[in-house]
Protein backbone atom coordinates (compact mmCIF):
# COMPACT_ATOMS: atom_id res chain seq x y z
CA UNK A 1 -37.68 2.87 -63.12
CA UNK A 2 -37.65 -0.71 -63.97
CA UNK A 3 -34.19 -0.65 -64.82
CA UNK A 4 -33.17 1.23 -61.10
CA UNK A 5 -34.73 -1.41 -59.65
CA UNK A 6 -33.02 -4.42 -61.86
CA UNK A 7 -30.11 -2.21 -60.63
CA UNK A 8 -30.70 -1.94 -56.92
CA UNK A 9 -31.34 -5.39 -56.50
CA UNK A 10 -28.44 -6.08 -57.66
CA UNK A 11 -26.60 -4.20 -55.12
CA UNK A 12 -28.12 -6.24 -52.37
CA UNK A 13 -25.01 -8.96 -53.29
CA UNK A 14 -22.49 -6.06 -52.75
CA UNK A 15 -19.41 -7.26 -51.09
CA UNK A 16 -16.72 -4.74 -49.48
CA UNK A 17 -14.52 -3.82 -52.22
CA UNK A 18 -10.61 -2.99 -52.65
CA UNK A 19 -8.76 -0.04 -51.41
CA UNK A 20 -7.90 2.45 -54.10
CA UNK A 21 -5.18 2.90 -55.83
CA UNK A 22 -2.22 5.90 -54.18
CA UNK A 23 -2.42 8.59 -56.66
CA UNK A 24 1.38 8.75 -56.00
CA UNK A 25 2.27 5.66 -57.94
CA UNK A 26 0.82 2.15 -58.33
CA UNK A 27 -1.13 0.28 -55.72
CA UNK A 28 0.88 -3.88 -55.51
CA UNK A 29 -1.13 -6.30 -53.84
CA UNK A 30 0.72 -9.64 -52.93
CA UNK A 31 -1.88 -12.35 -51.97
CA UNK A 32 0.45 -15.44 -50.46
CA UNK A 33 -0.99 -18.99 -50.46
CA UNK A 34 0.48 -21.79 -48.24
CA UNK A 35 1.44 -25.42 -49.98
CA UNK A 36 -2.75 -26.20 -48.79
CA UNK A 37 -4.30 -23.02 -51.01
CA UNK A 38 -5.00 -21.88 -47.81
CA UNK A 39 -4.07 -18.23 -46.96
CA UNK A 40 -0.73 -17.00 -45.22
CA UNK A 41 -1.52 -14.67 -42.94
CA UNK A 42 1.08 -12.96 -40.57
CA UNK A 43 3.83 -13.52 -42.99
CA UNK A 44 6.44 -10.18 -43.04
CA UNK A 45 7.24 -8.94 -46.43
CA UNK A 46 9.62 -6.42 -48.33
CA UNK A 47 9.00 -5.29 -51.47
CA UNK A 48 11.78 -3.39 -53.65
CA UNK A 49 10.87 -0.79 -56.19
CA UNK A 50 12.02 0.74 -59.37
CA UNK A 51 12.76 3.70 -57.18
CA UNK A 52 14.96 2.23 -54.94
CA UNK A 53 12.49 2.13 -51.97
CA UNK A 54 12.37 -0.81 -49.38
CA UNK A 55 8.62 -0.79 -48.29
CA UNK A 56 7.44 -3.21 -45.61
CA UNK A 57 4.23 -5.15 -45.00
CA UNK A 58 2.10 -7.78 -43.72
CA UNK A 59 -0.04 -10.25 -44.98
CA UNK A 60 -4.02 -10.17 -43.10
CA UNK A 61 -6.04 -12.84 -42.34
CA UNK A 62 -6.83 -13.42 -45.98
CA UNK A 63 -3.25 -13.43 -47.06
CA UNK A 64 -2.66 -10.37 -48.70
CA UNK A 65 -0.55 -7.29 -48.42
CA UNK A 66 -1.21 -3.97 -49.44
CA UNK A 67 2.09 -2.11 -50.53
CA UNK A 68 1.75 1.80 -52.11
CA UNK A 69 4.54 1.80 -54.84
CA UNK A 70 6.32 4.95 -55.42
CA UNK A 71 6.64 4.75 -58.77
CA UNK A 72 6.16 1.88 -62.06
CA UNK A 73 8.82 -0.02 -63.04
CA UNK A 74 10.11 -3.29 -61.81
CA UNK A 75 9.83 -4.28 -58.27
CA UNK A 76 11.06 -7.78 -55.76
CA UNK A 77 8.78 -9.39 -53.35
CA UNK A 78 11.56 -10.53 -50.41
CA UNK A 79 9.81 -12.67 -47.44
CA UNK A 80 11.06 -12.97 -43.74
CA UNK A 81 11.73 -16.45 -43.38
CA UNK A 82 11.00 -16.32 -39.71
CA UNK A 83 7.22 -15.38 -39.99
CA UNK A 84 7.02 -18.30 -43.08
CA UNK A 85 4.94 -21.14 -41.92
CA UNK A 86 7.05 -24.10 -40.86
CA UNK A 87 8.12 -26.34 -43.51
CA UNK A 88 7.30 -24.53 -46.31
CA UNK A 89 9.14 -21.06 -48.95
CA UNK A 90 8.65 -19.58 -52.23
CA UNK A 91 9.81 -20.98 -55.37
CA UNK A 92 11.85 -18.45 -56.06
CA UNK A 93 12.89 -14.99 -54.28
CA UNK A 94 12.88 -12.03 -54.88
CA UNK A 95 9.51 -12.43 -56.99
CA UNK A 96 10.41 -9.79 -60.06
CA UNK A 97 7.56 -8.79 -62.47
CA UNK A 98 6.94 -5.85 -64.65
CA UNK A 99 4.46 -3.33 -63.97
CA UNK A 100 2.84 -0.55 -66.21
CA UNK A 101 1.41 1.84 -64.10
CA UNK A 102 -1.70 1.36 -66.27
CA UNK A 103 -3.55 -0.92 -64.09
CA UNK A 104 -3.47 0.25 -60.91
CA UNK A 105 -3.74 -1.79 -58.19
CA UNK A 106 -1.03 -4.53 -59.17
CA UNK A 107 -1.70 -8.07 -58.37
CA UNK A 108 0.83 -10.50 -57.61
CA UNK A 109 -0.28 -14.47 -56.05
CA UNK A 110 3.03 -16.20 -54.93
CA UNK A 111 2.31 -20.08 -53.60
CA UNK A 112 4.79 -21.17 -50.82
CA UNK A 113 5.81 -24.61 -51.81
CA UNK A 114 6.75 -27.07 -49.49
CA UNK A 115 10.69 -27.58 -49.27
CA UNK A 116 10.82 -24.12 -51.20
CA UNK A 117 14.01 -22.46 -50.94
CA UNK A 118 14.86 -20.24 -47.04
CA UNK A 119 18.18 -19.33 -47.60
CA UNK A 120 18.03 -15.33 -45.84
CA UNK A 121 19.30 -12.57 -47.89
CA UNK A 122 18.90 -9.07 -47.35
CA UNK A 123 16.59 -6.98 -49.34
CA UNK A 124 18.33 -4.81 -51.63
CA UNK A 125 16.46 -1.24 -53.48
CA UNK A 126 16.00 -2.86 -57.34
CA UNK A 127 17.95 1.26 -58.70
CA UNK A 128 20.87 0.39 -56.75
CA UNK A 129 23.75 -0.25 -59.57
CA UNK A 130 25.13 -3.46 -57.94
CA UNK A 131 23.06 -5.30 -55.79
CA UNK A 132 24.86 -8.98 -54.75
CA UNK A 133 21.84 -9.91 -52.59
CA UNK A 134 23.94 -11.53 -49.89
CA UNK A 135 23.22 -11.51 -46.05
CA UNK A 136 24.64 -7.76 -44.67
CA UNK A 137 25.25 -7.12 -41.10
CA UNK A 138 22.12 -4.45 -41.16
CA UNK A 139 19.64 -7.62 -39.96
CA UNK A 140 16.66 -5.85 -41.75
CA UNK A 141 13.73 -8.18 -42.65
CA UNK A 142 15.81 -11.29 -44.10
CA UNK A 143 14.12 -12.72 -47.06
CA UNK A 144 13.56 -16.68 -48.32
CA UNK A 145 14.53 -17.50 -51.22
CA UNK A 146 17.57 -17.09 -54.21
CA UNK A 147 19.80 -14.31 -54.24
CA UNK A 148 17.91 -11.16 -55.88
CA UNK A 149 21.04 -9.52 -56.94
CA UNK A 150 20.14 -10.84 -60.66
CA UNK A 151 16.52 -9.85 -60.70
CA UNK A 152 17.79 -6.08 -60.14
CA UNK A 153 20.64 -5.73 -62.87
CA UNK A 154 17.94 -7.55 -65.08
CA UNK A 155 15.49 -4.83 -64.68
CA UNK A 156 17.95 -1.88 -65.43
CA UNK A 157 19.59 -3.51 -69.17
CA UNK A 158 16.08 -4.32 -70.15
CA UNK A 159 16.53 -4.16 -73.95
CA UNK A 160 14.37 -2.01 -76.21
CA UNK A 161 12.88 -4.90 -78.11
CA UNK A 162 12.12 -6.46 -74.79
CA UNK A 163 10.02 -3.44 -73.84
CA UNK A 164 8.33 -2.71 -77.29
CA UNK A 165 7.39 -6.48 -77.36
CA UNK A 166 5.70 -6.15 -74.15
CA UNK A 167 3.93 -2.78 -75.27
CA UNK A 168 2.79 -4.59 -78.07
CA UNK A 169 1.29 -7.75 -76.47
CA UNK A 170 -0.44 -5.75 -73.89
CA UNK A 171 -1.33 -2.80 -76.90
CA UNK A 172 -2.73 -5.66 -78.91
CA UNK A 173 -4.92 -6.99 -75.75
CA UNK A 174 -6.30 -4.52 -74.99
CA UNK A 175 -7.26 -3.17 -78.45
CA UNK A 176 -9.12 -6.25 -79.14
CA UNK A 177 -11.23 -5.90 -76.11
CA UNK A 178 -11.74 -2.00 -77.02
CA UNK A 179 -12.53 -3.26 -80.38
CA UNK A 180 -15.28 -5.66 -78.91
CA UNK A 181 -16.98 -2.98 -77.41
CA UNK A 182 -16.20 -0.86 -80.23
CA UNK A 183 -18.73 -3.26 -82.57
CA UNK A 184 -21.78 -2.44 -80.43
CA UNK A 185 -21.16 1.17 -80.41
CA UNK A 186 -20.95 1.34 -84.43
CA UNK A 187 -23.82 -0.83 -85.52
CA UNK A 188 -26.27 1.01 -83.03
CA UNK A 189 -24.80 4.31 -84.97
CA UNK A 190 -25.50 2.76 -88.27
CA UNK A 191 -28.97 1.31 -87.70
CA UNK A 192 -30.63 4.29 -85.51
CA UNK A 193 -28.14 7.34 -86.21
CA UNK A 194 -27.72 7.91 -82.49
CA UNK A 195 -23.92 8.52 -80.63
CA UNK A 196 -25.14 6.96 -77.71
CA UNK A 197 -23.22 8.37 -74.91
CA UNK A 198 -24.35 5.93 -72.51
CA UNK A 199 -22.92 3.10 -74.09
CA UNK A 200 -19.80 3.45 -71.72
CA UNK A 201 -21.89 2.14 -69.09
CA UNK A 202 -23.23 -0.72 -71.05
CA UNK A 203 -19.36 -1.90 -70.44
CA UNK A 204 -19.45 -0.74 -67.29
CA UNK A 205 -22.57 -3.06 -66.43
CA UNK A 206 -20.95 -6.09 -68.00
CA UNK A 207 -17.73 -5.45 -66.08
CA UNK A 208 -19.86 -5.07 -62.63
CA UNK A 209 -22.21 -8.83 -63.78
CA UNK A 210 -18.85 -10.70 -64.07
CA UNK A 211 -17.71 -8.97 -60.25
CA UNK A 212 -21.00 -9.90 -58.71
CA UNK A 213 -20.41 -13.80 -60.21
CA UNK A 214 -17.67 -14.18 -60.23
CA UNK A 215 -16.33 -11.67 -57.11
CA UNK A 216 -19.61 -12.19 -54.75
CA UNK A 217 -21.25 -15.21 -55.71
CA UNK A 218 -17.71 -16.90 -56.20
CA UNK A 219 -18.50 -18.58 -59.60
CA UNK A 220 -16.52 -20.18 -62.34
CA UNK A 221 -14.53 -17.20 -64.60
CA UNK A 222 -16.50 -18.52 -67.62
CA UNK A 223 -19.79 -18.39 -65.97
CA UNK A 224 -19.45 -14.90 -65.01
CA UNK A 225 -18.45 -14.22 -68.65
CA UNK A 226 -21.04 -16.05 -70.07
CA UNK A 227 -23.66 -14.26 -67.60
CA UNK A 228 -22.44 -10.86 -68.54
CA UNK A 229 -23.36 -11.81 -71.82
CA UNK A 230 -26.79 -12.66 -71.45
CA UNK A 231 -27.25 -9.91 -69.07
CA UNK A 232 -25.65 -7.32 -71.26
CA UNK A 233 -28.13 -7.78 -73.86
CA UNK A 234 -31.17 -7.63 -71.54
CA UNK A 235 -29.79 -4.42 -70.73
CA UNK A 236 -29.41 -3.17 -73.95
CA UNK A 237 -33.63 -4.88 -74.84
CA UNK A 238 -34.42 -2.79 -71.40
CA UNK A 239 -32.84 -0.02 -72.25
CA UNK A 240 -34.56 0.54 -75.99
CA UNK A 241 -37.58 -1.52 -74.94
CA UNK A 242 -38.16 1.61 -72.07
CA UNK A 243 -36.20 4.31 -73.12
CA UNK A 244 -35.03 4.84 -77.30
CA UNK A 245 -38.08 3.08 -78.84
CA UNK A 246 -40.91 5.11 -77.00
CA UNK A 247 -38.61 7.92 -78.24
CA UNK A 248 -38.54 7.10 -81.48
CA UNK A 249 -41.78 6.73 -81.67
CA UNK A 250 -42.42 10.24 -80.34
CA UNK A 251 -40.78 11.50 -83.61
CA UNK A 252 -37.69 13.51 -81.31
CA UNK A 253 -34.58 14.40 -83.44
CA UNK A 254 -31.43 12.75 -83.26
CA UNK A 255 -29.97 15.87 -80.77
CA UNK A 256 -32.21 15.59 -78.34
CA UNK A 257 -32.07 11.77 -78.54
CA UNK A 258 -28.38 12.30 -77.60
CA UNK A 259 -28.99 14.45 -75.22
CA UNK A 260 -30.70 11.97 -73.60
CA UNK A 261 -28.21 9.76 -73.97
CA UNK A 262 -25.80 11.84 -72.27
CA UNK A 263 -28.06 11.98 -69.09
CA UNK A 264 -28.74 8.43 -68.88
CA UNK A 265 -24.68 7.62 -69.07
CA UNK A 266 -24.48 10.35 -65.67
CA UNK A 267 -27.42 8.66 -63.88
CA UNK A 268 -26.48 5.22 -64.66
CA UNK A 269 -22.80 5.76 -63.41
CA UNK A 270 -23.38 7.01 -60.19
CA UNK A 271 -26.20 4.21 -59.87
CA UNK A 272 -23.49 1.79 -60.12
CA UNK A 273 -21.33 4.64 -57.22
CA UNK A 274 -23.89 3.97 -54.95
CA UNK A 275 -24.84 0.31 -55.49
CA UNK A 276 -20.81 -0.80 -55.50
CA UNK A 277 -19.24 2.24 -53.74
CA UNK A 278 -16.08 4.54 -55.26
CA UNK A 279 -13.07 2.26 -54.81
CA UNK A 280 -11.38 0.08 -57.27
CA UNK A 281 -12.33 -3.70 -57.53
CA UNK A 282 -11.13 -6.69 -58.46
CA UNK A 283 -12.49 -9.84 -60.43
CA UNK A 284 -10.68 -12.79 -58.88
CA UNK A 285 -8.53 -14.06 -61.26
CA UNK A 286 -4.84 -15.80 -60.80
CA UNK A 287 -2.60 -13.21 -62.67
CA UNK A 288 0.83 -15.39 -62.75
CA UNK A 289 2.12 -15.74 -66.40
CA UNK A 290 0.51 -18.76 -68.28
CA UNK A 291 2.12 -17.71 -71.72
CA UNK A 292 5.80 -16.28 -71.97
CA UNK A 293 8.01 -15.51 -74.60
CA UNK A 294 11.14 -13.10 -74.01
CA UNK A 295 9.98 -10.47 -71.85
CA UNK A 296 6.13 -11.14 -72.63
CA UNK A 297 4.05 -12.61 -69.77
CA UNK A 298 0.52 -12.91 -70.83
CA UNK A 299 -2.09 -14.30 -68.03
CA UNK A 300 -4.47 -16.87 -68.36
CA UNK A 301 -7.68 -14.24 -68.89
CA UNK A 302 -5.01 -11.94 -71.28
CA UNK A 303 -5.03 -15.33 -73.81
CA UNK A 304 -8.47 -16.52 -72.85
CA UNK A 305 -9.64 -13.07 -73.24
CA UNK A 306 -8.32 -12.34 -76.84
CA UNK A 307 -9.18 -15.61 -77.85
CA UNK A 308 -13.21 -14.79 -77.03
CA UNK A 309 -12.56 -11.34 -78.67
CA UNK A 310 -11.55 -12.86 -82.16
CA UNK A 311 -13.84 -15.52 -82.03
CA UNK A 312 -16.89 -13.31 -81.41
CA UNK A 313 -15.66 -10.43 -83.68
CA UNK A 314 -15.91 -13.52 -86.37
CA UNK A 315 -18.99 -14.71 -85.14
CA UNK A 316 -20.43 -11.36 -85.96
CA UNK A 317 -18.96 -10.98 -89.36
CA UNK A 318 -20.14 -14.03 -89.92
CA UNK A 319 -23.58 -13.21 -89.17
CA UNK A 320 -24.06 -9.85 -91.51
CA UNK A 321 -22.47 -11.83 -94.29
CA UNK A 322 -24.78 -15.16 -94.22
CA UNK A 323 -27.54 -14.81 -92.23
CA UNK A 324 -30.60 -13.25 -93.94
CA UNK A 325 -31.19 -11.14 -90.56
CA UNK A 326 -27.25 -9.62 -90.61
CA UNK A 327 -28.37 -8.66 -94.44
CA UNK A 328 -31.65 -7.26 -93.30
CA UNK A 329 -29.42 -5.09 -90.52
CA UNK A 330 -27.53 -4.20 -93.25
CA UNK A 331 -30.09 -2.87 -95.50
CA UNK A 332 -31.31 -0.95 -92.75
CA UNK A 333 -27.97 0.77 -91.90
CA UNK A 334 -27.72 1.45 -95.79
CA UNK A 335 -31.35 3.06 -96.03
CA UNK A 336 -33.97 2.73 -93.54
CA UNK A 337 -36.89 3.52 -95.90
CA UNK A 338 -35.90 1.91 -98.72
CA UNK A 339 -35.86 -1.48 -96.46
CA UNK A 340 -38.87 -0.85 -94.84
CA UNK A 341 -40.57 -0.71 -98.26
CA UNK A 342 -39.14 -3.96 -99.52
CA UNK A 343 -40.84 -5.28 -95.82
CA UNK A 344 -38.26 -5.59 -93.75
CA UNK A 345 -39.58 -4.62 -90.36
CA UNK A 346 -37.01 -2.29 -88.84
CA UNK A 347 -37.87 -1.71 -85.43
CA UNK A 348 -37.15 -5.65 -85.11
CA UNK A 349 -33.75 -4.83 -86.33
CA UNK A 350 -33.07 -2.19 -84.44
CA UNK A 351 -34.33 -4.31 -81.65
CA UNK A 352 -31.95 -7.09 -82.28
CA UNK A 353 -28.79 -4.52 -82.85
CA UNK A 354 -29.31 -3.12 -79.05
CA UNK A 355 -29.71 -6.71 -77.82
CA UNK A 356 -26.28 -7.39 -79.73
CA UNK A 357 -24.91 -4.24 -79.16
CA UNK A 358 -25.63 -4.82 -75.17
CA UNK A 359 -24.27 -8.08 -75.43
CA UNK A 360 -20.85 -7.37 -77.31
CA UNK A 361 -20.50 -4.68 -74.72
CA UNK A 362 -21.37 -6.72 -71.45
CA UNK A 363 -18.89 -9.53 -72.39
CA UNK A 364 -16.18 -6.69 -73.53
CA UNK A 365 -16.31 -5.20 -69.90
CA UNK A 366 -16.53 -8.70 -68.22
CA UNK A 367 -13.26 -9.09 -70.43
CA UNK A 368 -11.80 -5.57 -69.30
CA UNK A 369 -12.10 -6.52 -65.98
CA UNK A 370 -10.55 -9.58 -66.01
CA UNK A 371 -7.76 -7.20 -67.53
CA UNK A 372 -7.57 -4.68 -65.29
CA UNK A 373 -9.63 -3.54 -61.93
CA UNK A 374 -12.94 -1.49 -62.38
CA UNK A 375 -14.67 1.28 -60.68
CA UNK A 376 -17.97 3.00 -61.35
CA UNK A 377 -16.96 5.34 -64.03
CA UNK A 378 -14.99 2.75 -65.64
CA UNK A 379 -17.42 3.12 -68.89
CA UNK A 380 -16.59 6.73 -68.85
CA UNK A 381 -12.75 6.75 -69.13
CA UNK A 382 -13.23 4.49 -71.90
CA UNK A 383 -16.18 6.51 -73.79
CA UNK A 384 -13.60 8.91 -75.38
CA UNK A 385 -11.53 5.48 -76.39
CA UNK A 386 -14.51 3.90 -77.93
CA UNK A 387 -15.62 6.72 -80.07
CA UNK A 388 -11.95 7.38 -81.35
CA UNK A 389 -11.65 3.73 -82.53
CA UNK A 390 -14.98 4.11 -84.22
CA UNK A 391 -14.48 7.54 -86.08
CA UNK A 392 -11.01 6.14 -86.96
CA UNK A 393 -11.77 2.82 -88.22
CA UNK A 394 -14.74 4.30 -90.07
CA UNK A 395 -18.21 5.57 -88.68
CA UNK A 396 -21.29 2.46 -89.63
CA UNK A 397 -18.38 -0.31 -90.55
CA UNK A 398 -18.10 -3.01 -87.84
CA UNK A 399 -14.58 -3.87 -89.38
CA UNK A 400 -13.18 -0.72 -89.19
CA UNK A 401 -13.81 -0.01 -85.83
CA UNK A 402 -11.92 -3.38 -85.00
CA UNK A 403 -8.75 -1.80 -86.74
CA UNK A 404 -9.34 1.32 -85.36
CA UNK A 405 -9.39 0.30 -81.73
CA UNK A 406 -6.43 -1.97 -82.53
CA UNK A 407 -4.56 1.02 -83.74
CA UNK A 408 -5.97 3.17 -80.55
CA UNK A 409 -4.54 0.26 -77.85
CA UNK A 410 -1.27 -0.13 -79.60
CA UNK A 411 -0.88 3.59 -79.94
CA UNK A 412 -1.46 4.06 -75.73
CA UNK A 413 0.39 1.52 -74.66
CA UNK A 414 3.46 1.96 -77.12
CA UNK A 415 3.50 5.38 -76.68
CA UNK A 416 4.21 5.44 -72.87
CA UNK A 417 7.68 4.23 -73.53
CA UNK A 418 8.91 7.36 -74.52
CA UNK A 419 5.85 9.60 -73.31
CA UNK A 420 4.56 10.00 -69.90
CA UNK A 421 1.47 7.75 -69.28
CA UNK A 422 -0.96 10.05 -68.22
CA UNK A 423 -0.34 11.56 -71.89
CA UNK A 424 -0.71 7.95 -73.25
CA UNK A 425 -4.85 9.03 -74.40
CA UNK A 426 -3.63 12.29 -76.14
CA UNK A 427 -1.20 10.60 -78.29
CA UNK A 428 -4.15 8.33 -79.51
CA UNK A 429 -6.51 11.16 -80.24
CA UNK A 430 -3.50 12.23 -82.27
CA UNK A 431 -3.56 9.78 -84.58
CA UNK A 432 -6.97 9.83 -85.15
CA UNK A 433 -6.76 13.17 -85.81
CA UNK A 434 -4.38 13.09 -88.03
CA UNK A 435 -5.83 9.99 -89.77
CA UNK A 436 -9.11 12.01 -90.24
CA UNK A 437 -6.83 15.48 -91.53
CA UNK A 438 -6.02 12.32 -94.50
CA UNK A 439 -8.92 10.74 -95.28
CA UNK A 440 -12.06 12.38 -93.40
CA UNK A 441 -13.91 9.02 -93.86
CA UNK A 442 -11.95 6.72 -91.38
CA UNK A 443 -9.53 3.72 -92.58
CA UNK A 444 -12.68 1.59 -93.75
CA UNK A 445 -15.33 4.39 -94.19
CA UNK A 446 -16.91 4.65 -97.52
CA UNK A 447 -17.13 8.90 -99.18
CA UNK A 448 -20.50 10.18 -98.78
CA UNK A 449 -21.87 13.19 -100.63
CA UNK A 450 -23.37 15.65 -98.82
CA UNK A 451 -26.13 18.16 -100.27
């Protein structure tokens, strides 16, 4: 009950979230920004897709556009100079960026610059073969800046190294956030010998701290991360301080323990449906390109991000090798009775792994959605992901579970160049299968006799 309540109260900071995504392709949202910061509202835009579509729109009050894709793929951003405040045009037009149909909606800022370039083309559909983006005597919704004629033949003769490079940068990404949340996930295995099904929403929790900070309270990025942080581990002391230890205590078996689990991940996620609704939303974050190299455009949270993955993945190694409480945690996950008798006390160490473990997951979904937008079952559609990485890496070893969800995000996201996306999670569990056909262990999982 205590923990509803932490809940509820947090939903008393809810602010009115995105639209969701069009099931029919990929949601774009184009926020403009005058030469001031200030949003550009009333300003006519065109955007081109991959599938040749011209779609129309306006920015509101707050700047931003709302433009229902028909497909992934490359699209242009084209502005009516005539509705562009005086004085001032993009940087460069049409506005051409990649999208994977992964993250769904699409965010693109553009900042009108003063002097920027006005010169009015005509919109052109990014599929048609030759598109010379010079003014045509159709008059539709004239666009500032350079011709876009380039952009479009660009986006058809994208090279194959271009695209696997991409895969891989975003594959990587992403599989060291999985793997962050991975960590938590296979030392609370080793320590209490529980699958705990609700640790999904553990990420899911962190994800929703860093939107109310950062989101509603409009907070530095890093304070939101740091918050989920320290909030994801008093989630994860709540959680076994109300919930695992009186059952342990209780003397239940390991079943019904996950049992439990599994009804505490469906009441906590539609908790977080009713406190922050059903749509999609969005940390704000600027998503231009800080880092590029060929066709690679990583944002400021995608380097930031992997940077605080690797550093706290070491941190953590670090601890179980040097620290006399990492050894005591590991003497525990090796044989619980055999450490108790040399007087270790092991409900402080399982203690201290669901604090970590809470921790490692809240700042792995702050990180997720700083990488893409979440929703209330976010933990869930990860859940699967999570347990593959850690039966695939190795089930108890905190390294292998990092290679296994690296492994797991490269698979997904390199897979969707030749396989439909939606089948991106079935190649993955493919691999893992196979991988466990091999060697039943995991990469990094140690034979154990049984009987």
């Amino acid at each position: 009950m205590a923990l509803l309540a932490f809940l509820a109260l947090c939903g008393t900071f809810q602010a009115r979230s995105a639209p969701g995504a069009n099931a029919a392709g990929v949601q774009l949202i184009v926020t403009v920004t005058g030469a001031d910061s200030k949003p550009a509202a009333k300003v006519a835009i065109t955007v081109a897709d991959a599938a040749g579509q011209l779609i129309k729109g306006t920015t509101d009050a707050d700047g931003k556009a709302t433009i229902a894709l028909t497909e992934s793929g490359r699209y242009g951003v084209y502005f009516d100079v005539a509705t562009l405040p005086s004085g001032v045009g993009p940087a460069a037009n049409p506005t051409v960026r990649a999208t994977t149909g992964n993250i769904s909606p699409q965010f693109t800022a553009i900042t009108l610059t003063a002097g920027g370039v006005r010169t009015e083309v005509t919109p052109a559909p990014l599929a048609a073969p030759s598109a010379t983006g010079t003014a045509s005597s159709t008059g539709s919704a004239a666009a500032g800046g350079e011709a876009g004629g380039g952009s479009a033949s660009s986006a058809d003769s994208t090279s194959f190294l271009d695209q696997l490079s991409s895969k891989i940068s975003t594959g990587l990404t992403f599989g060291l956030l999985l793997g962050l949340a991975s960590i938590g996930l296979s030392l609370i295995y080793s320590t209490t010998g529980l699958n705990n099904f609700a640790h999904g929403e553990l990420v899911t929790f962190g994800a929703f701290m860093a939107y109310m900070i950062a989101g509603q309270w409009n907070l530095n990025g890093w304070i939101a991360i740091s918050g989920a942080l320290v909030l994801g581990g008093c989630f994860g002391y709540l959680q076994d301080f109300l919930l695992w230890r009186p059952l342990r205590k209780r003397r239940l078996g390991m079943m019904q323990i996950m049992i439990v689990s599994i009804g505490l991940s469906l009441a906590l996620r539609y908790v977080f449906a009713f406190i922050w609704g059903p749509d999609r939303l969005s940390i704000p974050a600027n998503n231009d390109p800080v880092v590029s190299f060929g066709s690679v455009n990583l944002r400021y949270w995608d380097v930031v991000g992997s940077i605080i993955a690797i550093v706290l993945l070491v941190l953590v190694a670090l601890f179980f090798s040097f620290t006399r409480t990492g050894k005591a945690t590991r003497a525990v996950a090796d044989n619980k009775a055999l450490a108790a008798a040399t007087g270790i006390n092991v409900e402080r160490i399982t203690r201290i792994v669901w604090v970590g473990g809470g921790a490692l997951a809240g700042v792995a979904g702050a990180l997720i959605g700083y990488y893409q937008t979440l929703q209330w079952n976010a933990g869930a559609l990860i859940l699967l992901l999570l347990f593959a990485s850690v039966t695939l890496g190795g089930l108890g070893t905190t390294w292998g579970a990092l290679v296994g969800a690296i492994i797991i995000g490269l698979a997904m996201d390199v897979s969707t160049m030749w396989v439909p996306t939606s089948l991106k999670y079935v190649v993955a569990m493919l691999i893992m299968i196979i991988v466990l056909l091999v060697r039943p262990q995991g990469l990094l999982g140690r034979k154990q006799r049984i009987g």
